[in-house]
Protein backbone atom coordinates (compact mmCIF):
# COMPACT_ATOMS: atom_id res chain seq x y z
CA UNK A 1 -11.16 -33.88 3.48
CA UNK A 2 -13.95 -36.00 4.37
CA UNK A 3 -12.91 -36.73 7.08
CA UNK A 4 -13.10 -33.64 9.08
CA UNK A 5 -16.02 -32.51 7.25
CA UNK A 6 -18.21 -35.29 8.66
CA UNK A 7 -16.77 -34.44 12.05
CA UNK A 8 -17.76 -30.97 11.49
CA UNK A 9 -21.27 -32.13 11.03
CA UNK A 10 -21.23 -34.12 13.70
CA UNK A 11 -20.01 -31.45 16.36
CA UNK A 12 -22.53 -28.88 14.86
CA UNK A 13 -24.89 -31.73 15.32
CA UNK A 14 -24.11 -32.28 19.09
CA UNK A 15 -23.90 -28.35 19.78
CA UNK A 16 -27.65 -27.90 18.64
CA UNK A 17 -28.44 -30.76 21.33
CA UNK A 18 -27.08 -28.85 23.84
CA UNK A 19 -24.18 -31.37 24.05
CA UNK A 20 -21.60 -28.92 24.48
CA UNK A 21 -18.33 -30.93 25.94
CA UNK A 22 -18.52 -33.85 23.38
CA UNK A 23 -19.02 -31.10 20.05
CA UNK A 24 -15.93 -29.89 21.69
CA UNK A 25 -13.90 -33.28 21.73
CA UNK A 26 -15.19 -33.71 18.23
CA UNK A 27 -13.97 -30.12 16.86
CA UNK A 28 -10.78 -31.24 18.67
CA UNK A 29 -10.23 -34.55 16.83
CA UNK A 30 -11.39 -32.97 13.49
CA UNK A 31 -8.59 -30.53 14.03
CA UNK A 32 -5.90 -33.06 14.94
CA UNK A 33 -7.51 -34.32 11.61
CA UNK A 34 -6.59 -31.28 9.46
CA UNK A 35 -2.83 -30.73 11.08
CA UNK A 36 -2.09 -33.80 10.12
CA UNK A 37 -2.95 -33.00 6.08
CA UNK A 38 -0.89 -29.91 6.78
CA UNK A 39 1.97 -31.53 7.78
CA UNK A 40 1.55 -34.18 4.95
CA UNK A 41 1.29 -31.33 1.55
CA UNK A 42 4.65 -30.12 1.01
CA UNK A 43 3.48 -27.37 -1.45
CA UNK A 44 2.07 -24.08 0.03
CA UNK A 45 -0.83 -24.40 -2.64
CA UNK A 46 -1.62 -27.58 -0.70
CA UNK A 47 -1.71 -26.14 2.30
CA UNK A 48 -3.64 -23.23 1.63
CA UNK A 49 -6.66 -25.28 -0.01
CA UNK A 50 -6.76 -27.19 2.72
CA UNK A 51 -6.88 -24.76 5.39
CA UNK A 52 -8.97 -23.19 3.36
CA UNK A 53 -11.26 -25.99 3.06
CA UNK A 54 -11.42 -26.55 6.95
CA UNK A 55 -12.01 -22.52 7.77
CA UNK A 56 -15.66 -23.42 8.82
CA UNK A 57 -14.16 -25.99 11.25
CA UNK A 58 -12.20 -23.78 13.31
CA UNK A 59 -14.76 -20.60 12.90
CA UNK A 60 -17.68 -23.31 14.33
CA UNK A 61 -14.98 -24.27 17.34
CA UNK A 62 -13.99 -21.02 18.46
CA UNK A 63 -17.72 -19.89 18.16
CA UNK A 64 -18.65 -22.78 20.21
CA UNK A 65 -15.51 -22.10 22.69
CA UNK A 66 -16.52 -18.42 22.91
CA UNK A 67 -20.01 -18.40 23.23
CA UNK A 68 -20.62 -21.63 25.52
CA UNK A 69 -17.72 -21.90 27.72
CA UNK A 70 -16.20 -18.17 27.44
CA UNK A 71 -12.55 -19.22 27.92
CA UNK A 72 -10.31 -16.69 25.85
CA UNK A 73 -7.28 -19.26 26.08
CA UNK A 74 -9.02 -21.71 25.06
CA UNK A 75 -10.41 -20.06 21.75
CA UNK A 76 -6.40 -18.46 21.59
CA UNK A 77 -4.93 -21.91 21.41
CA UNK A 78 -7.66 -22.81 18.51
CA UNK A 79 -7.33 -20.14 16.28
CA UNK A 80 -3.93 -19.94 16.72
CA UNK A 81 -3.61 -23.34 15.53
CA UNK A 82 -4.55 -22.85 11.95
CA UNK A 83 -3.36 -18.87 11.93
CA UNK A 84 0.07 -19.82 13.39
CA UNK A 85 0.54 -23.08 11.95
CA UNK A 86 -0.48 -22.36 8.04
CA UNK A 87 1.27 -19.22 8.16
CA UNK A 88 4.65 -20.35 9.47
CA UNK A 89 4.70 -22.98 6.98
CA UNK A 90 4.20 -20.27 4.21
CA UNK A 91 7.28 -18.83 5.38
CA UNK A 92 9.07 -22.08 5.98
CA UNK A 93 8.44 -22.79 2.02
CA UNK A 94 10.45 -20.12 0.64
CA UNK A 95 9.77 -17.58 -1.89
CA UNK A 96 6.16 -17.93 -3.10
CA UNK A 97 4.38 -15.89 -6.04
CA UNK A 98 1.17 -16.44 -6.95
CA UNK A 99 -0.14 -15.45 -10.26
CA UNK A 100 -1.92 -12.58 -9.09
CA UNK A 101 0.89 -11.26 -6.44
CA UNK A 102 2.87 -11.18 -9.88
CA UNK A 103 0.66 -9.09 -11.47
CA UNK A 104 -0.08 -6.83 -8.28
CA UNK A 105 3.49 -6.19 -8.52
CA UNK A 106 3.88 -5.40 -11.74
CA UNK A 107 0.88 -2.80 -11.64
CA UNK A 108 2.56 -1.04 -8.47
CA UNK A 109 5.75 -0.90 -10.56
CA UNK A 110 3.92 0.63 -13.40
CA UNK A 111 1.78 2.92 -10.95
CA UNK A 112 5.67 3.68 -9.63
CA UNK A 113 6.97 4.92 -12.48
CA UNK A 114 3.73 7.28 -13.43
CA UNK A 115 4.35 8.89 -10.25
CA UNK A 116 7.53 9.73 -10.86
CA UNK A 117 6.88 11.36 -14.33
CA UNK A 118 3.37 13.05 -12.97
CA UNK A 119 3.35 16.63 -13.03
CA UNK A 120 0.33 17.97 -11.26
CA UNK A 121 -1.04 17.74 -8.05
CA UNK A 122 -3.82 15.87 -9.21
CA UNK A 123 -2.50 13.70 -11.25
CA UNK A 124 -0.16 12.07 -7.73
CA UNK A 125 -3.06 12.22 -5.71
CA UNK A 126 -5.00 9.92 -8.30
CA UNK A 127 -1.78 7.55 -8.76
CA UNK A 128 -1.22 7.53 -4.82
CA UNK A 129 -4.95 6.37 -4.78
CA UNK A 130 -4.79 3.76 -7.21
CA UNK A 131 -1.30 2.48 -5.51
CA UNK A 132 -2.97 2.01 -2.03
CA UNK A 133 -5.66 -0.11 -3.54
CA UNK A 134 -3.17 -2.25 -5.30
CA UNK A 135 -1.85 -2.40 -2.19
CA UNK A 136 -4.92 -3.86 -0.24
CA UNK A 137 -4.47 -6.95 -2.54
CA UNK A 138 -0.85 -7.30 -1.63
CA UNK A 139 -2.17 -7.42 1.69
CA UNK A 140 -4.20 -10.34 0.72
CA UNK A 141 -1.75 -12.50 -1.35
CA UNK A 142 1.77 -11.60 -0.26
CA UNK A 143 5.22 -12.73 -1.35
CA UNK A 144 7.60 -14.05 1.10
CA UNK A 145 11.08 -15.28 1.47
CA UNK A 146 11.59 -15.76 5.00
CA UNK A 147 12.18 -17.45 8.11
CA UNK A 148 13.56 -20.81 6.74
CA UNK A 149 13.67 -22.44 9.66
CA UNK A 150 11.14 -22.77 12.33
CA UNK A 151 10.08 -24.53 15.27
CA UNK A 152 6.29 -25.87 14.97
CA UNK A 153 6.03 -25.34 18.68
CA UNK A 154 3.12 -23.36 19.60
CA UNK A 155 2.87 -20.17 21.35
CA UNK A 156 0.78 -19.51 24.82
CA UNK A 157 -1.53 -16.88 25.37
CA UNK A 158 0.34 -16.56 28.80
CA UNK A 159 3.93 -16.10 26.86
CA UNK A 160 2.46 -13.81 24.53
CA UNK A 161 1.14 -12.29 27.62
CA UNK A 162 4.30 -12.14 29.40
CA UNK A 163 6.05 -10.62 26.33
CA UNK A 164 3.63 -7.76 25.81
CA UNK A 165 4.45 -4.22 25.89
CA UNK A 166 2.34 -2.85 28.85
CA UNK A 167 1.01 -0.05 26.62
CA UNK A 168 0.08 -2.60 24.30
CA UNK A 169 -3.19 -5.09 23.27
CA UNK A 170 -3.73 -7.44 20.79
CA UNK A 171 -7.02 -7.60 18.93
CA UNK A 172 -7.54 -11.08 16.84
CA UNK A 173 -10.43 -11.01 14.88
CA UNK A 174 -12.52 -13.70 13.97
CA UNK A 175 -15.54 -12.71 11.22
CA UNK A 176 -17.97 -14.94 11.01
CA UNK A 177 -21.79 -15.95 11.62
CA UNK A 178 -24.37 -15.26 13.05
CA UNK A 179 -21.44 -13.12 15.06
CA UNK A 180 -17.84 -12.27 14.48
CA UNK A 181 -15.36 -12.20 17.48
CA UNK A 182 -12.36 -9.67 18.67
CA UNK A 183 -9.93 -11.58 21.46
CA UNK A 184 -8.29 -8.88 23.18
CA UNK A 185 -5.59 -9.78 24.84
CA UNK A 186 -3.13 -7.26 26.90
CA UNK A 187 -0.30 -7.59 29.43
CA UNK A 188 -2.97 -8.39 32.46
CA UNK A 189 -6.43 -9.66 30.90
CA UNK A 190 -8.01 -11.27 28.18
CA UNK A 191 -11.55 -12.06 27.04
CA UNK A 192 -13.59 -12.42 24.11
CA UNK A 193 -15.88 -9.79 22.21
CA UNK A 194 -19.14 -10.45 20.36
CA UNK A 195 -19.44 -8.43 16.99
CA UNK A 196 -21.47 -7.71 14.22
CA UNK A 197 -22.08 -10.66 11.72
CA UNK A 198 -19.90 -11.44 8.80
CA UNK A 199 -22.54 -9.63 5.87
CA UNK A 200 -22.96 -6.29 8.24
CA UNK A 201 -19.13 -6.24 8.61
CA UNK A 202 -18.88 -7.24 4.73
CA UNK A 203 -21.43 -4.15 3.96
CA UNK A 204 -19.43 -1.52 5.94
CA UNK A 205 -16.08 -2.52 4.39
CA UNK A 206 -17.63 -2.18 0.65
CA UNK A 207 -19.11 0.91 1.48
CA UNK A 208 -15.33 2.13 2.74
CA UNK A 209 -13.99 1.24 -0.33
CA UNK A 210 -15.99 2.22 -3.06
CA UNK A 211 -15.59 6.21 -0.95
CA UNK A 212 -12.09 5.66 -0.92
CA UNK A 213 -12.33 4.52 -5.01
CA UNK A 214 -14.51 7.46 -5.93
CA UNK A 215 -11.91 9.74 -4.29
CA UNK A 216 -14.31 10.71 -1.61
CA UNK A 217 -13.38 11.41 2.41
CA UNK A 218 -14.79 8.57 3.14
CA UNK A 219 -15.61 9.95 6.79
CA UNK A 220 -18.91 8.11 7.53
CA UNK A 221 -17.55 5.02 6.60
CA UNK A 222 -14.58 5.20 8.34
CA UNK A 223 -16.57 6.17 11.32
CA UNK A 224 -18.91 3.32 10.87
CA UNK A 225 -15.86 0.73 10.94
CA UNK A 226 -14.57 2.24 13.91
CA UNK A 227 -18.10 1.74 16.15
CA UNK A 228 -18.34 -1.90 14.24
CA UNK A 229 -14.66 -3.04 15.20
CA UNK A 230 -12.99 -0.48 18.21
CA UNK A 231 -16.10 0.80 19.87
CA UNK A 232 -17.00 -2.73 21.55
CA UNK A 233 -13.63 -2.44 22.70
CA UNK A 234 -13.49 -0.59 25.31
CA UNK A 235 -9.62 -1.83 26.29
CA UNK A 236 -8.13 -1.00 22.69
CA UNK A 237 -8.69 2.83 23.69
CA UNK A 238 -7.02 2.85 26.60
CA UNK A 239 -3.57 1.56 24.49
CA UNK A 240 -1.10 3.69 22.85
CA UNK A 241 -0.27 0.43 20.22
CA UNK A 242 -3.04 -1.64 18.92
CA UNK A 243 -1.23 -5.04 17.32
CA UNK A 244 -4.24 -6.45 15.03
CA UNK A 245 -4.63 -9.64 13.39
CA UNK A 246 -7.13 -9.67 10.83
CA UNK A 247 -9.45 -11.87 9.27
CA UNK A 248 -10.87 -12.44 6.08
CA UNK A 249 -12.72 -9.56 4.45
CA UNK A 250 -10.49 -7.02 6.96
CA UNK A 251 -7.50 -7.84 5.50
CA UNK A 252 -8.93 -4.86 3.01
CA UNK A 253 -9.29 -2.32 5.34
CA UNK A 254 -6.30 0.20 6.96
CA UNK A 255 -7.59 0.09 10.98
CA UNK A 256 -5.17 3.11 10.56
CA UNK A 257 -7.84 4.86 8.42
CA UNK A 258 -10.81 4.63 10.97
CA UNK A 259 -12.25 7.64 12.41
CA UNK A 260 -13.29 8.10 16.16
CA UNK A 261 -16.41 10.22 17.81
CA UNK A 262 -13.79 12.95 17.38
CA UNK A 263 -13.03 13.02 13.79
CA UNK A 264 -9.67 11.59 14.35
CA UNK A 265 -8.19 8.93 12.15
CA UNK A 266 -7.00 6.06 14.51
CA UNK A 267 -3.23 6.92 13.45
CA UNK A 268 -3.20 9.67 14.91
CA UNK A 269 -4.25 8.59 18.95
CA UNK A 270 -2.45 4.79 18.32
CA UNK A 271 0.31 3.05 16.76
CA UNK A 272 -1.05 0.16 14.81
CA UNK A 273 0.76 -2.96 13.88
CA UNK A 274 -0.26 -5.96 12.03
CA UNK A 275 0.76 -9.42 12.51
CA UNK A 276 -0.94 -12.92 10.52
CA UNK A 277 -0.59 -14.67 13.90
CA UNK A 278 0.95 -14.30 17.17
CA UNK A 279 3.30 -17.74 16.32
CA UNK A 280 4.46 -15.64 13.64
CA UNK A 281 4.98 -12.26 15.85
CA UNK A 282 6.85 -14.15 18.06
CA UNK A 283 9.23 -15.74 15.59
CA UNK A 284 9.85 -12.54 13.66
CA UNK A 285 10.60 -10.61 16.80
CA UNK A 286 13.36 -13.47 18.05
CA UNK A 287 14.91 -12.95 14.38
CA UNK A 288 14.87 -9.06 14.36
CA UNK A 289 12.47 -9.63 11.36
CA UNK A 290 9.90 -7.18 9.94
CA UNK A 291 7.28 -9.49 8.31
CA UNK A 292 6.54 -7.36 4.55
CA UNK A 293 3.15 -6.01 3.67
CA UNK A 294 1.93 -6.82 7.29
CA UNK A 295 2.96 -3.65 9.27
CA UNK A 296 1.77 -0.83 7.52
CA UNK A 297 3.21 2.36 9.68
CA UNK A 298 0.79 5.31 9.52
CA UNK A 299 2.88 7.31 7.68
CA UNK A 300 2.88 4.71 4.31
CA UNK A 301 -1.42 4.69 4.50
CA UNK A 302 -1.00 8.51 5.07
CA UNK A 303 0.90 8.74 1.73
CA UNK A 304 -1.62 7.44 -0.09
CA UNK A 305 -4.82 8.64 1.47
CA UNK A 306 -4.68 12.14 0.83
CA UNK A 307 -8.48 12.90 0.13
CA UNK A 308 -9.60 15.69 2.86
CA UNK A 309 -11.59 14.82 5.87
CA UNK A 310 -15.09 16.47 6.16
């Protein structure tokens, strides 16, 4: 990895001279760089440390895509690279359990059977609680089995474009500093929206979950997600299905669960799916495939959320 990482210092270097065109050149052969490693590892442990390893890389060139040259499929094409690409090849692999997706599973099977043997009202509600936290990590670290074969070819903006539901908008995520990102992409337009910095996103989404693990409404905070990540898109409201893919630290959150001005939970004015990457969308929809643990219908998170609203 040294490689890349002393091009990543060198196009950080030539962004804070101003030299804007050649950091991007750099970011690109850096990148080319890392794919390369990918393609080389043929364990997915492999390929997640390394991708893991690069994250600042591709964070630093779709900041510098976004915020200097403002070119959505630009930033698309490198975000996708590392979303799309990792991800397919961690379905390509096969079956894959981590440790700790072992011992989610395990807990959710215990949690499972306590439900079924629980007596009171109370006692489901606390189960249902603690199973939709377990649940968050599953999110995190899933297991899957799937799509054993699959092109490497990557997907447009403009085909994902052309292949989107007119009632529909995708909302990639990107959460970083000194600002985060949300692409929004629908049928006719996309662009790129600024956001709140990686530690004020971080904040809002610790404050969501210790409400939701002290049994509490957790109203404020979901309203406070929903002006940090929806308000500053104004296009998402205007959709009936909002098709997320999340990053990092909002791979904890349900966008399901946020409340609007109104008091509404999201759920209940959209349909919200959630995809890892649109290369991966794309492929599952061709194979009549729904992707596990990554579209969570409102009906699941309602299940398990049963706390009143204020």
């Amino acid at each position: 990895m040294v490689g890349p990482r002393r091009l990543l210092t060198v196009a950080v270097l030539d962004t804070k001279q101003g030299k804007y065109d050649e950091a991007d050149r750099v970011f690109d052969r850096a990148s080319t760089f890392v794919d390369a490693l990918i393609g080389d590892y043929s364990s997915v442990l492999e390929k997640t440390a390394v991708i893991r390893a690069s994250s600042e890389l591709y964070t630093q060139h779709f900041a510098l895509v976004a915020d200097r040259f403002n070119d959505p499929a630009r930033a698309y094409s490198i975000i996708e690279q590392v979303r799309g690409r990792v991800t397919t090849d961690l379905l390509m692999a096969g079956a894959v359990a981590p440790a700790q997706a072992k011992s989610d599973q395990r807990a959710i099977s215990e949690l499972r059977l306590k439900l079924a043997g629980a007596r009171s009202t109370s006692e489901v509600r606390q189960i249902r609680d603690q199973i939709f936290l377990v649940e968050q990590t599953r999110w995190i670290t899933p297991e899957i089995s799937i799509l054993k074969a699959q092109s490497h070819d990557p997907v447009g903006m403009e085909q994902v474009q052309r292949s989107l539901d007119p009632s529909a908008v995708i909302l990639e995520y990107v959460v970083a500093d000194p600002r985060s990102y949300c692409l929004v992409i629908s049928r006719t337009d996309a662009r790129i929206v600024p956001l709140a910095d990686r530690q004020s996103i971080e904040a809002l989404i610790a404050a969501y979950l210790k409400a939701v693990k002290a049994k509490a409404p957790a109203s404020k905070e979901g309203r406070a997600l929903y002006d940090a990540l929806l308000v500053p898109v104004p296009t998402a409201m205007r959709k009936a299905q909002l098709v997320v893919v999340r990053d990092g630290p909002l791979y904890l959150v349900p966008f399901d669960g946020f409340i609007d001005n109104g008091g509404r939970y999201v759920a209940e004015t959209h349909t919200v799916v959630y995809e890892p990457s649109q290369r991966v969308s794309t492929c599952s929809r061709r194979r009549d495939i729904v992707l596990p643990h990554l579209r969570t219908p409102y009906w699941r998170w309602a299940a398990f959320r049963t706390v009143p609203r204020n």
